[in-house]
Protein backbone atom coordinates (compact mmCIF):
# COMPACT_ATOMS: atom_id res chain seq x y z
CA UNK A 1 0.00 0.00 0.00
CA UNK A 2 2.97 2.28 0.80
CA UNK A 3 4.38 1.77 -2.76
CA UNK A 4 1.36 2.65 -3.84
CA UNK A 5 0.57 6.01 -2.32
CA UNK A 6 4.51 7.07 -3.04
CA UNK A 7 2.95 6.62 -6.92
CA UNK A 8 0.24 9.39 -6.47
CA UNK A 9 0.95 12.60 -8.47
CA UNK A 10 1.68 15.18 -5.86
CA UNK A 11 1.25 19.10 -7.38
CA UNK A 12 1.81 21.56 -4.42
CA UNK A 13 2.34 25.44 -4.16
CA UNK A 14 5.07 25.43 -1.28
CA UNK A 15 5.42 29.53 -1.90
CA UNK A 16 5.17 32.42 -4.31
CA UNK A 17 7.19 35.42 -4.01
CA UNK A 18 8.41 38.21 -5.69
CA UNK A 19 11.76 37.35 -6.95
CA UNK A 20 13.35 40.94 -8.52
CA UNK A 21 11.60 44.55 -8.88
CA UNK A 22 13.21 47.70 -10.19
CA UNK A 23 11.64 50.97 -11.01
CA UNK A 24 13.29 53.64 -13.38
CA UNK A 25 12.24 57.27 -14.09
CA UNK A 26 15.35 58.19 -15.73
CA UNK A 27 13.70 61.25 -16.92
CA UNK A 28 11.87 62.68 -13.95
CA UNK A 29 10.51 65.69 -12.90
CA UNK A 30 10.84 67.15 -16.57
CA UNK A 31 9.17 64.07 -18.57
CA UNK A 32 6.20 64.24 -15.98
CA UNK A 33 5.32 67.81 -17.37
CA UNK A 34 5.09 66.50 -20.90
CA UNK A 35 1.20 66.68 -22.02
CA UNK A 36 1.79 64.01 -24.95
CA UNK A 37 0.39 60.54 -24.20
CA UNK A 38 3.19 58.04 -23.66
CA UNK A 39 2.96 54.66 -25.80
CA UNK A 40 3.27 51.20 -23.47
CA UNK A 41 5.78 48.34 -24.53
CA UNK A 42 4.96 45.11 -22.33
CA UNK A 43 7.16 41.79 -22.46
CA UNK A 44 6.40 39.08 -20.53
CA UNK A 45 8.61 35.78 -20.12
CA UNK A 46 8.18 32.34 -18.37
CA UNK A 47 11.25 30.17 -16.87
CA UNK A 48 10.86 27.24 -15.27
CA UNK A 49 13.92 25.37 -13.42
CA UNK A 50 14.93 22.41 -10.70
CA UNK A 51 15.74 23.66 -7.05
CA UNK A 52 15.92 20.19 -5.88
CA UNK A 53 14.34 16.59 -6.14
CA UNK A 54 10.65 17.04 -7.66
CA UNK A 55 11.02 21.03 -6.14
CA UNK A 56 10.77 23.35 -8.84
CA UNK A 57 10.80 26.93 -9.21
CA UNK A 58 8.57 29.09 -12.22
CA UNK A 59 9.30 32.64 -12.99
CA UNK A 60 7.12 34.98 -14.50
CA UNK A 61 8.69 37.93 -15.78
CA UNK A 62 7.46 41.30 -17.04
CA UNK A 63 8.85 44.37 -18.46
CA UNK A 64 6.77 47.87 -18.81
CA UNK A 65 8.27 50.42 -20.57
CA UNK A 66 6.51 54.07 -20.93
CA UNK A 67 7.97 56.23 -23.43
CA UNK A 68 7.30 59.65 -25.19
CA UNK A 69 8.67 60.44 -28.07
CA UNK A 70 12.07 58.85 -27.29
CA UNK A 71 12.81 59.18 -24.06
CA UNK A 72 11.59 56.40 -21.28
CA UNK A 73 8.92 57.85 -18.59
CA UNK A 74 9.46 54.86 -16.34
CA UNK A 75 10.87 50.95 -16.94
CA UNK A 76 9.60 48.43 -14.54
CA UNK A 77 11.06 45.43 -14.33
CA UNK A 78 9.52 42.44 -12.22
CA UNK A 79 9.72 39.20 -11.72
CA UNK A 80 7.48 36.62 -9.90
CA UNK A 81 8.06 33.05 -8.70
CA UNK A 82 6.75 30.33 -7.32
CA UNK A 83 7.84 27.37 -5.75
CA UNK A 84 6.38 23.90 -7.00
CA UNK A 85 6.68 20.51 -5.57
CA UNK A 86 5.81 18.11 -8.28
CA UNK A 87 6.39 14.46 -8.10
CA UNK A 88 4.94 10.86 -10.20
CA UNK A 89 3.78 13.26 -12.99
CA UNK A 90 4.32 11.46 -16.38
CA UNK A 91 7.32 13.07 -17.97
CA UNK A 92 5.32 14.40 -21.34
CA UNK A 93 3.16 16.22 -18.49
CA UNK A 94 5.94 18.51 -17.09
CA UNK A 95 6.20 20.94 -19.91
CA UNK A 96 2.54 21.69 -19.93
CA UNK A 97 2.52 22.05 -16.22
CA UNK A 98 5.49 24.14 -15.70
CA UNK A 99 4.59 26.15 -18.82
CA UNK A 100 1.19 26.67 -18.41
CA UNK A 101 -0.36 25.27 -14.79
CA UNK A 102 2.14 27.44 -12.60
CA UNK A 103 2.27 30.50 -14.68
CA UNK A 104 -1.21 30.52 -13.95
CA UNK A 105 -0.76 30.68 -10.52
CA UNK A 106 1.69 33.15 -10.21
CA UNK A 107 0.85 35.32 -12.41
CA UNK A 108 -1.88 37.60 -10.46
CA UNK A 109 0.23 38.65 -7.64
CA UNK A 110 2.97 39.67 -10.86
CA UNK A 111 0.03 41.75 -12.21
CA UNK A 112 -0.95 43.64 -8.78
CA UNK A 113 2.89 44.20 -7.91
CA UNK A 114 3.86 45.73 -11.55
CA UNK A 115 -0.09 47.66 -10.84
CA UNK A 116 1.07 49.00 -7.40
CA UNK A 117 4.89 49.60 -8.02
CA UNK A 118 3.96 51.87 -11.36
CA UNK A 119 0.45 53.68 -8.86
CA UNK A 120 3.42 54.18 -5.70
CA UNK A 121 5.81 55.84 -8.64
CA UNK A 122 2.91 58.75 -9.19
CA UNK A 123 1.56 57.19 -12.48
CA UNK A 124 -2.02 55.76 -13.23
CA UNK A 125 -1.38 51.63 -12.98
CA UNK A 126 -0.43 49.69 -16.29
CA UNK A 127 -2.90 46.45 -15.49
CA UNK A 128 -0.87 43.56 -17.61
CA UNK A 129 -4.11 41.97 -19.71
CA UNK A 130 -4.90 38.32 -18.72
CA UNK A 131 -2.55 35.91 -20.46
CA UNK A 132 -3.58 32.65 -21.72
CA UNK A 133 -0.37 30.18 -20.93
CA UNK A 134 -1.49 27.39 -22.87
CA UNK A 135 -1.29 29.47 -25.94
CA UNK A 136 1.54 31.01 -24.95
CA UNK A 137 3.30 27.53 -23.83
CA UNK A 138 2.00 26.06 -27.64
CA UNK A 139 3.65 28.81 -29.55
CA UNK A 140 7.27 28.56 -27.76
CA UNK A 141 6.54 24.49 -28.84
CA UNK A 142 5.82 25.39 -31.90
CA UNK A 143 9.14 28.23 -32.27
CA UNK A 144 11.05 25.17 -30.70
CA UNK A 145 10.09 22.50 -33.67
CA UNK A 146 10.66 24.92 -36.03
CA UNK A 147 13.93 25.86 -35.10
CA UNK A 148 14.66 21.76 -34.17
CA UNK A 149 13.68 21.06 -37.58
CA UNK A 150 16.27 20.58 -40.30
CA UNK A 151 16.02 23.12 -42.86
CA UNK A 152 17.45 23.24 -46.70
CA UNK A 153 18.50 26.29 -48.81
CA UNK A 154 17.52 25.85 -52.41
């Protein structure tokens, strides 16, 4: 029976936390009196890695970058993890789960931090849209295949 229970899949949030944050106004006071609207670059990036024996950690980055004209407003950069212990998952089950079940997770407390890091800097929050992972996970599949595949020049 003991054999058997040590063959359960185990999925557990052990912790999230926020991993790295850094605020720039490289520009401030003098960009804050500009009336022009700034435009709104937004990046976001997943990373998965082993901490230890079925313990792993997922980062979810994001970068927010406000700019007028040519000159940067502010540049957040942030970066939310989690801490996953994950054990007797089938190995063709790890990718999606680390690419798409965690992200999920962590990413609303990435959203409110980048929200209330860019409102405590004097600015009107940026709120990062919702994210669909599994989309997200089947297009960096799809990149990888692509560049995995052997290619000929005619």
């Amino acid at each position: 029976m003991a054999d058997q229970d040590n063959a359960n899949p185990v999925f557990q949030i052990q912790r999230i936390y926020l991993k790295d944050m850094s605020l720039e106004q490289p520009h401030s006071p003098a960009i804050l009196l500009e009336q022009e609207q700034p435009s709104v670059d937004i990046q976001l990036g997943v990373e998965a890695s082993p901490v230890a024996e079925g313990i792993f950690e997922v980062a979810v980055t994001a970068t927010v970058q406000t700019k007028i004209k040519d000159k940067t407003v502010f540049l957040v950069e942030a970066k939310q993890a989690g801490i996953f212990e994950i054990r007797n998952v089938p190995q063709d089950q790890m990718g999606p789960i680390m690419g798409i079940a965690c992200p999920q997770i962590v990413y609303p407390y990435l959203r409110g931090n980048v929200a209330d890091v860019i409102n405590r800097a004097g600015f009107p929050p940026v709120h990062l849209a919702e994210i669909n992972f599994q989309s997200m996970y089947e297009q960096q599949q799809a990149q990888s295949a692509d560049t995995a595949a052997p290619t000929t020049v005619q």
